[in-house]
PDB file of N, CA and C in Angstrom:
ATOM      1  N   UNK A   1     -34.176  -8.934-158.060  1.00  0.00           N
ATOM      2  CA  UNK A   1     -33.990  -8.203-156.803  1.00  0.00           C
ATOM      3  C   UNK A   1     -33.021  -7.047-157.035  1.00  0.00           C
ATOM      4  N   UNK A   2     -33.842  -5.953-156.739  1.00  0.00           N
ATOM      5  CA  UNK A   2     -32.948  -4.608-156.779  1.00  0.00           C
ATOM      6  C   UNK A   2     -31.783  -4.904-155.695  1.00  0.00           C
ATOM      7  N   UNK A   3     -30.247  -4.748-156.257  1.00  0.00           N
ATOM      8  CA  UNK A   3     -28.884  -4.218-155.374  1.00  0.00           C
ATOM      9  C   UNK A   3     -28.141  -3.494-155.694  1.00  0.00           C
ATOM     10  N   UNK A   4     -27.407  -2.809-154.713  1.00  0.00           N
ATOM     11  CA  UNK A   4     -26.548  -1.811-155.634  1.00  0.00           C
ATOM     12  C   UNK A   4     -25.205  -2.230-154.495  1.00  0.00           C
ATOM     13  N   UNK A   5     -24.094  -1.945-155.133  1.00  0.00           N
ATOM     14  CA  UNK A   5     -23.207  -3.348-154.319  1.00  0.00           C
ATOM     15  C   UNK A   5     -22.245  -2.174-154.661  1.00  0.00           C
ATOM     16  N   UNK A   6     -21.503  -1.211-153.463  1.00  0.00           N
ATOM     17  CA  UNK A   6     -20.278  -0.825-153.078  1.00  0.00           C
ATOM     18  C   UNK A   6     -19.106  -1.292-153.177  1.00  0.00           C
ATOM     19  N   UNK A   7     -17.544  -0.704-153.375  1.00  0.00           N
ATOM     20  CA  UNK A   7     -16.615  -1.538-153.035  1.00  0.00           C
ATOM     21  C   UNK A   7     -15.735  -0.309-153.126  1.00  0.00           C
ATOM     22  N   UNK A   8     -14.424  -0.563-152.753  1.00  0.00           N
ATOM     23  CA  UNK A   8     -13.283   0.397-152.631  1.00  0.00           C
ATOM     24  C   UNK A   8     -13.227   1.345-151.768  1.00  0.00           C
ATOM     25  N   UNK A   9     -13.852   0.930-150.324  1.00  0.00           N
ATOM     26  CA  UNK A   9     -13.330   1.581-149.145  1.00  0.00           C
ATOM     27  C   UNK A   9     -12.077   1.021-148.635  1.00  0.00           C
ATOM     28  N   UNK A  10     -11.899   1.027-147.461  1.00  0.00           N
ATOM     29  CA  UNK A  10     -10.754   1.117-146.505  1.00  0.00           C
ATOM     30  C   UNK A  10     -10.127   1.959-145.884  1.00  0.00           C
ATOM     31  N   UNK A  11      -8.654   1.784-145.489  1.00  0.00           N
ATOM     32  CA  UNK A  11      -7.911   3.256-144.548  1.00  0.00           C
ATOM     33  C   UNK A  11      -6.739   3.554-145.719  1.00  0.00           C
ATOM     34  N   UNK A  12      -6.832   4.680-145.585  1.00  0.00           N
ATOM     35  CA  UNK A  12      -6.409   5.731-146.319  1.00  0.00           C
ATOM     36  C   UNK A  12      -5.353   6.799-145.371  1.00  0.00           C
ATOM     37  N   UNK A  13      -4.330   7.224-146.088  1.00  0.00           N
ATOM     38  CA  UNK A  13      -3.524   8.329-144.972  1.00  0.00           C
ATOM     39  C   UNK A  13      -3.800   9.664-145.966  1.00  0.00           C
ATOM     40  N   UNK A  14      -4.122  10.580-145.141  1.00  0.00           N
ATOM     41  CA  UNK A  14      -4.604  11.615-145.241  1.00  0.00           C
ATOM     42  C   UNK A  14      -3.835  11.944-146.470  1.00  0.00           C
ATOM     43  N   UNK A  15      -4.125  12.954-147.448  1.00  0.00           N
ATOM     44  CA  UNK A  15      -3.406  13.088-148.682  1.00  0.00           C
ATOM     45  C   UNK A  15      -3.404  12.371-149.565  1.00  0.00           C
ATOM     46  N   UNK A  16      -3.868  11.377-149.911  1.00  0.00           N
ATOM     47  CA  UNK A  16      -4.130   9.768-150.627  1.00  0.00           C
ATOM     48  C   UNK A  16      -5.048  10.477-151.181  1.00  0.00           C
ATOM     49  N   UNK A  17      -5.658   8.945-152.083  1.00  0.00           N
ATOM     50  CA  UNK A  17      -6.604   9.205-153.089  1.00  0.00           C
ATOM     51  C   UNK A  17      -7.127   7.907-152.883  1.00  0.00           C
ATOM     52  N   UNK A  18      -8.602   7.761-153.213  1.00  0.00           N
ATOM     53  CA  UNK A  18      -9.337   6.577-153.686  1.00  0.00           C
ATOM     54  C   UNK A  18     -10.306   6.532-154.388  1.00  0.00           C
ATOM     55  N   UNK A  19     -10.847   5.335-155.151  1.00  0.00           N
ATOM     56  CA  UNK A  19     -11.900   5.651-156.137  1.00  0.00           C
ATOM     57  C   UNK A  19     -12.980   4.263-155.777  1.00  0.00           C
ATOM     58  N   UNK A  20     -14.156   4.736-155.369  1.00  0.00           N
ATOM     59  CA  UNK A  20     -15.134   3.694-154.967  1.00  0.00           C
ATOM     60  C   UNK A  20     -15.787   3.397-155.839  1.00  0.00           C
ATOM     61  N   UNK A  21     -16.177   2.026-156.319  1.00  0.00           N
ATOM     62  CA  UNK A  21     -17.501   1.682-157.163  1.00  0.00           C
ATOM     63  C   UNK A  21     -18.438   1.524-157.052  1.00  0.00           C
ATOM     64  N   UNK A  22     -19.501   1.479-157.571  1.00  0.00           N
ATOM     65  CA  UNK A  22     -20.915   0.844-157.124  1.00  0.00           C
ATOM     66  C   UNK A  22     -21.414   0.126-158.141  1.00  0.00           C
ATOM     67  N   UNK A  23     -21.967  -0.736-158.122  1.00  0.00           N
ATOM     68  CA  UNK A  23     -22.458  -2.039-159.567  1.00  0.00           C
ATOM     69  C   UNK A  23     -24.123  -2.394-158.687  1.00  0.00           C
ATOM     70  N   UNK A  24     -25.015  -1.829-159.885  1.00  0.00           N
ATOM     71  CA  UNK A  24     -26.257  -1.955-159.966  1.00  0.00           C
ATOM     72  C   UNK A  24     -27.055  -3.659-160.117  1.00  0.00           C
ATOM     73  N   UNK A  25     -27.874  -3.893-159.519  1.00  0.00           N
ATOM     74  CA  UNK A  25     -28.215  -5.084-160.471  1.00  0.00           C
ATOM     75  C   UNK A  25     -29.709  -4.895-160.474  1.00  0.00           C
ATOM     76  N   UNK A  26     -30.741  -5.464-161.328  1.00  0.00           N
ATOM     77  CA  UNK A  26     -32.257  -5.787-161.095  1.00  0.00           C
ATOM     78  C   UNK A  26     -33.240  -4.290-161.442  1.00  0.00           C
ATOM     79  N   UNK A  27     -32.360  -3.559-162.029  1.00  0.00           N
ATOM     80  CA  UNK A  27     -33.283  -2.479-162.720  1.00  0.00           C
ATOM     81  C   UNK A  27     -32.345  -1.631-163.656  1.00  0.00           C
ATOM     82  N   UNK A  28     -33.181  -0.976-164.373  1.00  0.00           N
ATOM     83  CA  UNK A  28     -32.925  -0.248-165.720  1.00  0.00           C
ATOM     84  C   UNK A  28     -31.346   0.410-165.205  1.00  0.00           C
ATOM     85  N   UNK A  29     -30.228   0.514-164.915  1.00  0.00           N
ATOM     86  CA  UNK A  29     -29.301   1.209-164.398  1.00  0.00           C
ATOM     87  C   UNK A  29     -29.227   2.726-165.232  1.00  0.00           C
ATOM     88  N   UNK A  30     -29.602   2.363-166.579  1.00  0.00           N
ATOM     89  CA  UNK A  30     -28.979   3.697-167.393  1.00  0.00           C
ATOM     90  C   UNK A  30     -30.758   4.873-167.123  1.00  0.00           C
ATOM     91  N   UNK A  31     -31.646   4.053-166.748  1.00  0.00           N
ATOM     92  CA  UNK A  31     -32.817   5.270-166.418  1.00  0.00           C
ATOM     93  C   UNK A  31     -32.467   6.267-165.307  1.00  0.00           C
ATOM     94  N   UNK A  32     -31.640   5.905-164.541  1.00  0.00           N
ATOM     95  CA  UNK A  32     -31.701   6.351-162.874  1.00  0.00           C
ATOM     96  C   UNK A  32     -30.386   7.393-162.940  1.00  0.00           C
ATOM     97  N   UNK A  33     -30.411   8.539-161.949  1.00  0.00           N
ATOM     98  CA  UNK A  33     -30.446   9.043-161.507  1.00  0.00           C
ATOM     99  C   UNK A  33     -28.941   8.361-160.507  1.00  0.00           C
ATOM    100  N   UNK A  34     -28.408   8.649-160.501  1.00  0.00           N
ATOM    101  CA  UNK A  34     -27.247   8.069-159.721  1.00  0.00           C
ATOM    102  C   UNK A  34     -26.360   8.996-158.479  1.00  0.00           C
ATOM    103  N   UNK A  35     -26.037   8.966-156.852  1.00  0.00           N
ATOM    104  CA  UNK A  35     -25.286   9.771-156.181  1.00  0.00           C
ATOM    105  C   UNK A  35     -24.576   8.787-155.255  1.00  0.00           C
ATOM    106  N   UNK A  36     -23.420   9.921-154.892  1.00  0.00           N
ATOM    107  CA  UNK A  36     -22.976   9.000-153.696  1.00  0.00           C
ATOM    108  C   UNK A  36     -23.110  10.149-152.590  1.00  0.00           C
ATOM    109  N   UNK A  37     -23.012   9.763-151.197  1.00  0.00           N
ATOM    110  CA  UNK A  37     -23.344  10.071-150.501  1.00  0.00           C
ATOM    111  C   UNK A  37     -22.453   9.523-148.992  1.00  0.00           C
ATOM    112  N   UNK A  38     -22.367  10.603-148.422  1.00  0.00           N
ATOM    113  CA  UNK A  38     -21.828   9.697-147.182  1.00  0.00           C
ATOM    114  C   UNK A  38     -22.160  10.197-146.107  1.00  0.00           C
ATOM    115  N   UNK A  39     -21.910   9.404-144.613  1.00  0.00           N
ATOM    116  CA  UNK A  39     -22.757   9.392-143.071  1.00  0.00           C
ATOM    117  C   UNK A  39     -21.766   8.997-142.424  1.00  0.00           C
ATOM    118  N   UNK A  40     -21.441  10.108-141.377  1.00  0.00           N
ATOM    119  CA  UNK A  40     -21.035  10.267-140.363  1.00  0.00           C
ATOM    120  C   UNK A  40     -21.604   9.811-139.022  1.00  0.00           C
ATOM    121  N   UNK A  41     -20.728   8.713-138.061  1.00  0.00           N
ATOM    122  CA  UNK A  41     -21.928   8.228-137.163  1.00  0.00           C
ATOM    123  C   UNK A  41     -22.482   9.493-135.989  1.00  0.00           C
ATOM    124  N   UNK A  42     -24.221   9.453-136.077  1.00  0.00           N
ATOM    125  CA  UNK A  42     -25.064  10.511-135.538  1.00  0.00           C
ATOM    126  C   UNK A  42     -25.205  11.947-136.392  1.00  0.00           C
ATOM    127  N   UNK A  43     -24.564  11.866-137.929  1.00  0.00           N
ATOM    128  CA  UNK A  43     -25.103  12.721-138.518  1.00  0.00           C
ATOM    129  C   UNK A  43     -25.600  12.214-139.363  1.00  0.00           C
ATOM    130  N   UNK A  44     -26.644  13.489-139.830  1.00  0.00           N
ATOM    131  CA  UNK A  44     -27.147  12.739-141.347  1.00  0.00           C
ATOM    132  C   UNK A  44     -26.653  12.716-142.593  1.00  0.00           C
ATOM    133  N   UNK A  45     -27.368  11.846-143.530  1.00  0.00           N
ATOM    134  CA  UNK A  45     -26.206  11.234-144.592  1.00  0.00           C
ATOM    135  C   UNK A  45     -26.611  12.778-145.874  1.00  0.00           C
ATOM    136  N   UNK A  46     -25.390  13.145-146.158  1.00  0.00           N
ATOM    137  CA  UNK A  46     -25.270  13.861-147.116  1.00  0.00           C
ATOM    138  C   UNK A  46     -24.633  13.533-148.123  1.00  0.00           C
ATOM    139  N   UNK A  47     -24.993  14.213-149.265  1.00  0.00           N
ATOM    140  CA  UNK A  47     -24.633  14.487-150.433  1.00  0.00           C
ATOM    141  C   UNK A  47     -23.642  14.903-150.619  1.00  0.00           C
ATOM    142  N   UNK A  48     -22.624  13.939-151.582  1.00  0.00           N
ATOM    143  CA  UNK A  48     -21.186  14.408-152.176  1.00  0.00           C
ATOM    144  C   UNK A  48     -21.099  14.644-153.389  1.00  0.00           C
ATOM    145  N   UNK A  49     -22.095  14.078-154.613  1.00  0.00           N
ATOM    146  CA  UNK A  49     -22.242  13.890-155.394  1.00  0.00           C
ATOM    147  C   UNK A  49     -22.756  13.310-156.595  1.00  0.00           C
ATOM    148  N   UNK A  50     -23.459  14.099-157.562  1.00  0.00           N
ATOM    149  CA  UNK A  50     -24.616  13.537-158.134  1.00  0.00           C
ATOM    150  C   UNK A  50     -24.407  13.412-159.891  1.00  0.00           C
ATOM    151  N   UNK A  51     -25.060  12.296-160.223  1.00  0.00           N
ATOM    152  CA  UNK A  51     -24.629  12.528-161.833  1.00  0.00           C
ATOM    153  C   UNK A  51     -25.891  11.846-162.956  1.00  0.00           C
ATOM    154  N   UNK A  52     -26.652  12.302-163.847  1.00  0.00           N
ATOM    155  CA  UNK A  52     -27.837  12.622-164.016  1.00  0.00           C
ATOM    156  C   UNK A  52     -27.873  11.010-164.882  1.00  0.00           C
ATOM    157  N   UNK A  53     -28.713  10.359-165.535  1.00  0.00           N
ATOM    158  CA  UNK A  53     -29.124   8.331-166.351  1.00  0.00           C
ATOM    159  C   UNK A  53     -27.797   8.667-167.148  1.00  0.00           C
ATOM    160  N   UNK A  54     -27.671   9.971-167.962  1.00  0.00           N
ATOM    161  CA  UNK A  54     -26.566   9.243-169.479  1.00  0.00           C
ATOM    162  C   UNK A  54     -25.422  10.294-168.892  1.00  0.00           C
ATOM    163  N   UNK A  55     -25.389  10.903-167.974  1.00  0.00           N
ATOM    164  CA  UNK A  55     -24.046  10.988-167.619  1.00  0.00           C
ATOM    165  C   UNK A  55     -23.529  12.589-167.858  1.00  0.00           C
ATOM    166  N   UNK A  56     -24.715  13.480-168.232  1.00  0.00           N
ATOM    167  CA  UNK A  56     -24.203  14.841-169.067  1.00  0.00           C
ATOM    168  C   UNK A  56     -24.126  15.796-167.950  1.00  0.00           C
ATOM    169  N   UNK A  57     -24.722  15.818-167.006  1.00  0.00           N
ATOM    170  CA  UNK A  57     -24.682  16.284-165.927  1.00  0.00           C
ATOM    171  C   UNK A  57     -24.288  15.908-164.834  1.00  0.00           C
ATOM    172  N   UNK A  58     -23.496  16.987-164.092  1.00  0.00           N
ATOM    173  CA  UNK A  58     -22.987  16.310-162.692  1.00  0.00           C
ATOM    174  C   UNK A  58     -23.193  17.383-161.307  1.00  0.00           C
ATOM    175  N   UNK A  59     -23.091  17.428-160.710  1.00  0.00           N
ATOM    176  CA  UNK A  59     -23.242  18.100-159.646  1.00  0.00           C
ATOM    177  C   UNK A  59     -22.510  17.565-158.045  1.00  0.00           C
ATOM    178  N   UNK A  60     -22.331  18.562-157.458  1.00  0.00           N
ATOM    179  CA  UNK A  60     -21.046  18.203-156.024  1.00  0.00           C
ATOM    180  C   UNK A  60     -21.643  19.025-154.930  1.00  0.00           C
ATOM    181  N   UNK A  61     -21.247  18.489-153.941  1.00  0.00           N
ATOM    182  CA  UNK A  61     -21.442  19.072-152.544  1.00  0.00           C
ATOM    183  C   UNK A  61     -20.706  19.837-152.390  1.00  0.00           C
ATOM    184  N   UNK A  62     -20.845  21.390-151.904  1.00  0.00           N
ATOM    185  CA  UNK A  62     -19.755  22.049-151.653  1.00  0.00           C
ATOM    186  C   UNK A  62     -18.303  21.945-151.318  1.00  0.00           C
ATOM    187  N   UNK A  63     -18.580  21.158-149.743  1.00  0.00           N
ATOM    188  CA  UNK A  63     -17.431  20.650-149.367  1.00  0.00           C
ATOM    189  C   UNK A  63     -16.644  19.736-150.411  1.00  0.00           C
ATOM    190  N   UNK A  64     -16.927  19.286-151.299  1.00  0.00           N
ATOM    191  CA  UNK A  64     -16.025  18.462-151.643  1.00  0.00           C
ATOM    192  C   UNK A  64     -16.147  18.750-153.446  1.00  0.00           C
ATOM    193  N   UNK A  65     -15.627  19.798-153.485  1.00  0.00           N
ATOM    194  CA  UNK A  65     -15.749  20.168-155.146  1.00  0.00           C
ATOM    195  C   UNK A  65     -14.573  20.484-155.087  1.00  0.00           C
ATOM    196  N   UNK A  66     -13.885  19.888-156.515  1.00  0.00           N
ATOM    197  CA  UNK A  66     -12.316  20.041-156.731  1.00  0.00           C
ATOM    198  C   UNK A  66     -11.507  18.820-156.040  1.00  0.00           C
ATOM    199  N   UNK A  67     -12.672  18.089-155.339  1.00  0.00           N
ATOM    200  CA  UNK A  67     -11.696  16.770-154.432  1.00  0.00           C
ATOM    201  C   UNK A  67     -12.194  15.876-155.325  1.00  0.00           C
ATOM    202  N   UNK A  68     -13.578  15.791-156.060  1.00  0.00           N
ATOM    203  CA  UNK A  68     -14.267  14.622-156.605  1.00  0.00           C
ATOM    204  C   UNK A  68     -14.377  14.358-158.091  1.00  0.00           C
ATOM    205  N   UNK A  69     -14.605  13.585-158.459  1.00  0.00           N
ATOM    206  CA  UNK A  69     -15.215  13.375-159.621  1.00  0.00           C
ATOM    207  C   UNK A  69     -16.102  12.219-159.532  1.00  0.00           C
ATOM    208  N   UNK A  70     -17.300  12.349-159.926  1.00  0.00           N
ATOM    209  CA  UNK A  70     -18.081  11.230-159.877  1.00  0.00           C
ATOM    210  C   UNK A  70     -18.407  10.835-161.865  1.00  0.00           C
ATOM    211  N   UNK A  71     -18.669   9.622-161.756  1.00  0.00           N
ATOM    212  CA  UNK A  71     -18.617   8.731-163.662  1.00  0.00           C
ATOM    213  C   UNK A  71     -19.666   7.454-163.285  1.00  0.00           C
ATOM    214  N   UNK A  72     -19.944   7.501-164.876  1.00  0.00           N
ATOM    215  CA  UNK A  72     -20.186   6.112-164.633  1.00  0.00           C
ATOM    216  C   UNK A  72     -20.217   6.224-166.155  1.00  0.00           C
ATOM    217  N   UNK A  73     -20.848   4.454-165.839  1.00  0.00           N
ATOM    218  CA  UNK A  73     -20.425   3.264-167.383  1.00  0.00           C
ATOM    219  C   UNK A  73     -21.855   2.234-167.492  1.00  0.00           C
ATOM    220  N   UNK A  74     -22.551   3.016-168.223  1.00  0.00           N
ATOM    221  CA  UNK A  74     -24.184   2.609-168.257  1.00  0.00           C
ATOM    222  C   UNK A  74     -23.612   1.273-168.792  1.00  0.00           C
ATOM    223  N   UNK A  75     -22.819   0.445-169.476  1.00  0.00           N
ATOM    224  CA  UNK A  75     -23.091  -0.683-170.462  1.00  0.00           C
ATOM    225  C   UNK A  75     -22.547  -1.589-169.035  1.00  0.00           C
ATOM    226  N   UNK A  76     -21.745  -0.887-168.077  1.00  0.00           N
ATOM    227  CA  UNK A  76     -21.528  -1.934-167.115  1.00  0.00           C
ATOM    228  C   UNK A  76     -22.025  -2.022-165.557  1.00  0.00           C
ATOM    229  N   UNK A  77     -23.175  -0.598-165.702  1.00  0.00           N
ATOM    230  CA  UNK A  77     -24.139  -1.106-164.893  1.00  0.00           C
ATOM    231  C   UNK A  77     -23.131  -0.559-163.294  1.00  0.00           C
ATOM    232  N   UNK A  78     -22.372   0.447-163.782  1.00  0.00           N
ATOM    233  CA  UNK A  78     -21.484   1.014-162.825  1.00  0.00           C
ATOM    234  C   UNK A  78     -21.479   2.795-162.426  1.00  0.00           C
ATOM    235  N   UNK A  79     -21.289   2.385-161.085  1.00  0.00           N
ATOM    236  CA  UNK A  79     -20.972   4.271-160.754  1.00  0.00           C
ATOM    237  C   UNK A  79     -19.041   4.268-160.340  1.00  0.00           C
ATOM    238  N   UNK A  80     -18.753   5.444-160.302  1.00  0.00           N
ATOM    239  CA  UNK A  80     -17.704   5.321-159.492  1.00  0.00           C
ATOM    240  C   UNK A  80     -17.542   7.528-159.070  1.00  0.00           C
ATOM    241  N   UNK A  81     -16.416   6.627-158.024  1.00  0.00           N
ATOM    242  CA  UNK A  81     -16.346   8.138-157.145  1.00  0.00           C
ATOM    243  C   UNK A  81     -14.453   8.245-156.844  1.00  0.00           C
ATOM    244  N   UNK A  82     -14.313   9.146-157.604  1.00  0.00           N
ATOM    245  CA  UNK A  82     -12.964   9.465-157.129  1.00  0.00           C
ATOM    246  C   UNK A  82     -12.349  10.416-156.339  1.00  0.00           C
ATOM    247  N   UNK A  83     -11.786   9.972-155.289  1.00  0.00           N
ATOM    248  CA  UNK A  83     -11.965  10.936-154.295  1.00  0.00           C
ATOM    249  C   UNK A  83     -10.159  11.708-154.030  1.00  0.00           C
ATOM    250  N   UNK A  84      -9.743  12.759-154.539  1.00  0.00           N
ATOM    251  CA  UNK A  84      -8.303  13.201-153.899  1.00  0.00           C
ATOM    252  C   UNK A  84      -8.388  14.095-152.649  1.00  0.00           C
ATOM    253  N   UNK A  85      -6.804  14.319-152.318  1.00  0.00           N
ATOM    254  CA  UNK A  85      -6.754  14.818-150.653  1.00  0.00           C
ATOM    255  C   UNK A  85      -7.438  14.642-149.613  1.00  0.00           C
ATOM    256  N   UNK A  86      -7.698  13.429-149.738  1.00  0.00           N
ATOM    257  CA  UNK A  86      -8.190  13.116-148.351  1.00  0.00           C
ATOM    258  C   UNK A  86      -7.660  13.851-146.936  1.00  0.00           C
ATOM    259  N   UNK A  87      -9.087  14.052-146.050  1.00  0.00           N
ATOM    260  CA  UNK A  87      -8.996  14.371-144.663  1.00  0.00           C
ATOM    261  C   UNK A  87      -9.294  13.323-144.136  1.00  0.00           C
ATOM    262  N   UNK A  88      -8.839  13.827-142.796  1.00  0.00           N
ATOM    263  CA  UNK A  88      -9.743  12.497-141.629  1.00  0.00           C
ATOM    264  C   UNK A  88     -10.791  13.176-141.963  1.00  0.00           C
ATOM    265  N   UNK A  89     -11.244  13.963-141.796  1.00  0.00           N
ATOM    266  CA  UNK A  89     -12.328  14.727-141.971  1.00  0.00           C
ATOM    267  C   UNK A  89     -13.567  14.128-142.725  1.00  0.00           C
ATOM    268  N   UNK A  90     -13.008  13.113-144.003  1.00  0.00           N
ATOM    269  CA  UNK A  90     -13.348  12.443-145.007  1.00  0.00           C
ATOM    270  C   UNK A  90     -14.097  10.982-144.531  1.00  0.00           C
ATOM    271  N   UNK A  91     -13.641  10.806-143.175  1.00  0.00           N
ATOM    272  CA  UNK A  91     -14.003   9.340-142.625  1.00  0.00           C
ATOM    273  C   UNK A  91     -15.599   9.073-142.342  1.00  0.00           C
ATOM    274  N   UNK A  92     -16.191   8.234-143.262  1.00  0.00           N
ATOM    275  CA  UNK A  92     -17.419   8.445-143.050  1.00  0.00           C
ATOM    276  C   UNK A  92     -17.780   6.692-144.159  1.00  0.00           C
ATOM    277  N   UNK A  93     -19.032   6.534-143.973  1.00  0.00           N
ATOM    278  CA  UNK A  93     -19.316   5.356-144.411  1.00  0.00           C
ATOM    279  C   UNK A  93     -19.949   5.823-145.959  1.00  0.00           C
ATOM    280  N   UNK A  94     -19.665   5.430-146.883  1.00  0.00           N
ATOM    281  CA  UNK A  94     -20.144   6.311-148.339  1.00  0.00           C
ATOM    282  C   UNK A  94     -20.914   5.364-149.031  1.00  0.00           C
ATOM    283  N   UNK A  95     -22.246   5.982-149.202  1.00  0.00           N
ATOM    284  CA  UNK A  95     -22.831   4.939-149.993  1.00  0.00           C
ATOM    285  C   UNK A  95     -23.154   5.317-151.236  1.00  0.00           C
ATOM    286  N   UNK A  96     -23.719   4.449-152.103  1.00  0.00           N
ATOM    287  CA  UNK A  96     -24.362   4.401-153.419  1.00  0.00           C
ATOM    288  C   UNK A  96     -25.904   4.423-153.036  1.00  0.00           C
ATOM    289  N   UNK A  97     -26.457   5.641-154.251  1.00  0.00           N
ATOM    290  CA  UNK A  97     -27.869   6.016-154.648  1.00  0.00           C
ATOM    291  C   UNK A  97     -28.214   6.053-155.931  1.00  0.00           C
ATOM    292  N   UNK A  98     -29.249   4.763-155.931  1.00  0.00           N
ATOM    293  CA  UNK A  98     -30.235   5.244-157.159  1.00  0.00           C
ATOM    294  C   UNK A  98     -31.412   5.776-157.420  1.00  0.00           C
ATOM    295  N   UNK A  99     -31.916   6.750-158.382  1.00  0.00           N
ATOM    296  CA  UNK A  99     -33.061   7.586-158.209  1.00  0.00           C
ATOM    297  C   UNK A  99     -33.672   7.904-159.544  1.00  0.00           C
ATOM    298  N   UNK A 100     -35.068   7.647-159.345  1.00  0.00           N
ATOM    299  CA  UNK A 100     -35.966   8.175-160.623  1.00  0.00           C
ATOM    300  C   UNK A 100     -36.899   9.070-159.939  1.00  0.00           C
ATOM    301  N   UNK A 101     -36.660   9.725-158.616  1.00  0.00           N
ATOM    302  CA  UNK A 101     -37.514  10.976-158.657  1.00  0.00           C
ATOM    303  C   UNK A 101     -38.938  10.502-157.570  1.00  0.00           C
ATOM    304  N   UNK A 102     -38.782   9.470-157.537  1.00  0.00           N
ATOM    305  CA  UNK A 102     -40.223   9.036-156.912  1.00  0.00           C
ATOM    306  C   UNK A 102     -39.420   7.920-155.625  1.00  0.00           C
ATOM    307  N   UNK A 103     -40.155   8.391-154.348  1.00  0.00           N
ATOM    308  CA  UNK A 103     -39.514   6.745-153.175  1.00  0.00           C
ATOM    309  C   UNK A 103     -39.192   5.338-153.676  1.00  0.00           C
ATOM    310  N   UNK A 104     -40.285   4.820-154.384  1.00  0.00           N
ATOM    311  CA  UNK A 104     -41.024   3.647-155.126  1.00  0.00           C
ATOM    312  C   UNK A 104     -39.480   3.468-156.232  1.00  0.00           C
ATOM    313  N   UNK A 105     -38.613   4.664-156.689  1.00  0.00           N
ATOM    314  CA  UNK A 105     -37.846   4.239-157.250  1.00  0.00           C
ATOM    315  C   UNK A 105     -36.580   4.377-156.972  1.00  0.00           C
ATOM    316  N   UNK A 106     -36.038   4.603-155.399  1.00  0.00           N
ATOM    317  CA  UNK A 106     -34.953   5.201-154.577  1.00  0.00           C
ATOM    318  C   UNK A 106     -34.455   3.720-154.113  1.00  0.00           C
ATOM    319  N   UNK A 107     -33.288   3.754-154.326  1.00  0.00           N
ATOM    320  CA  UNK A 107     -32.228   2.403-153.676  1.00  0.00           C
ATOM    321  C   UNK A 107     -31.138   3.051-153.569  1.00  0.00           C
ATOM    322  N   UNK A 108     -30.558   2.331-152.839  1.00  0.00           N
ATOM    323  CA  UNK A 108     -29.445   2.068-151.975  1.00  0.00           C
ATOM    324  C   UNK A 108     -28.467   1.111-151.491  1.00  0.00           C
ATOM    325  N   UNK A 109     -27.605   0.943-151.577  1.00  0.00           N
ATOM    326  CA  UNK A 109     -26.712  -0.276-151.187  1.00  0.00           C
ATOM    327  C   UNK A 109     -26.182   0.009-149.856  1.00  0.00           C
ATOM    328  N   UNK A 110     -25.631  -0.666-149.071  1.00  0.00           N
ATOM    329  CA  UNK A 110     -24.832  -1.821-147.854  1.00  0.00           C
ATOM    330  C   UNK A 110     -24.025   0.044-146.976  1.00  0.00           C
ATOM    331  N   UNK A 111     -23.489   0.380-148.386  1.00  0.00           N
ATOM    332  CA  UNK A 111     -22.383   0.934-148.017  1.00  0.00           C
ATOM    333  C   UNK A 111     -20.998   0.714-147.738  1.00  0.00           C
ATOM    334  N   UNK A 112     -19.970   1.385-147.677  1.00  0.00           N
ATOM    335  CA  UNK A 112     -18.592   0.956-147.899  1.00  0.00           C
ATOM    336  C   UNK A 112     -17.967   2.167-146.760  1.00  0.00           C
ATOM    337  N   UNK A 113     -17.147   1.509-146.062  1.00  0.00           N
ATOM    338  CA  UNK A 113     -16.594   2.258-144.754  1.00  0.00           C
ATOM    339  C   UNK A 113     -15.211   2.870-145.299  1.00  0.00           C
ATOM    340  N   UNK A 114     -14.978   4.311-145.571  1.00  0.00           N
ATOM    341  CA  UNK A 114     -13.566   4.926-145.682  1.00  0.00           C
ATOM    342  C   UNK A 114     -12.714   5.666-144.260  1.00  0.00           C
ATOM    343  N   UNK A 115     -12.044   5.361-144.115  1.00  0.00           N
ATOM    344  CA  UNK A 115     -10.919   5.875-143.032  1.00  0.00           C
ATOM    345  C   UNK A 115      -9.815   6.524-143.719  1.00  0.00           C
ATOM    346  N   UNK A 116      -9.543   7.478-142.895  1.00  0.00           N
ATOM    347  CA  UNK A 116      -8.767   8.652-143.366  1.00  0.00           C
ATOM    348  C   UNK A 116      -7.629   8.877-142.422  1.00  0.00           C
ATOM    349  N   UNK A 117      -6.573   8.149-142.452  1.00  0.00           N
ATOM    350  CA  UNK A 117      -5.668   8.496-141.151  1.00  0.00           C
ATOM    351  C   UNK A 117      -4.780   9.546-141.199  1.00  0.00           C
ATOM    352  N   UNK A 118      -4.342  10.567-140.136  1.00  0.00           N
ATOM    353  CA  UNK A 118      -3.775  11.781-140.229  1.00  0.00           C
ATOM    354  C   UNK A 118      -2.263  11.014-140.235  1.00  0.00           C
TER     355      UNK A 118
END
């Protein structure tokens, strides 16, 4: 059974830092296509950041370039997202994405709730 299992949200005071994980299980982890992403309640979920199966490429959402770094660790089947200077602005539910390009190969996990207090 495909999961992709979040962790390292919570509340945060504005100016902080945090770094979220995501741990794959039930498919190839190092084929895919890996982002995180986050949703604001009644908006739609956007893109913060993307990073290509072996890791050579990365790519960021405007808003948040110079705040992020996104990694991962193919042997442990892991993403992670490091996030500095937090805003409230930042408060949004952030999830983990996996992707080979086709629906049939798009997952997603639970999600992980960050709060950003001023």
């Amino acid at each position: 059974q495909v999961q992709l299992v979040e962790s390292g949200g919570g509340l945060v005071q504005a100016g902080g830092s945090l770094r979220l994980s995501c741990v794959g299980y039930g498919f190839v982890f190092s084929s895919y296509d890996m982002a995180w992403y986050r949703q604001v309640p009644g908006e739609e979920r956007e893109l913060m950041a993307r990073i290509t199966a072996t890791g050579g490429n990365t790519r960021y959402g405007d808003w948040v370039k110079g705040r992020a770094t996104i990694s991962r660790d193919n042997a442990k089947n892991a993403l992670y997202l490091e996030l500095n200077n937090l805003k409230p602005e930042d408060t949004a539910v952030y999830y983990c994405n996996a992707d080979r390009g086709s629906p049939v190969y798009d997952y997603w996990g639970q999600g992980t709730q960050v709060t950003v207090s001023s």
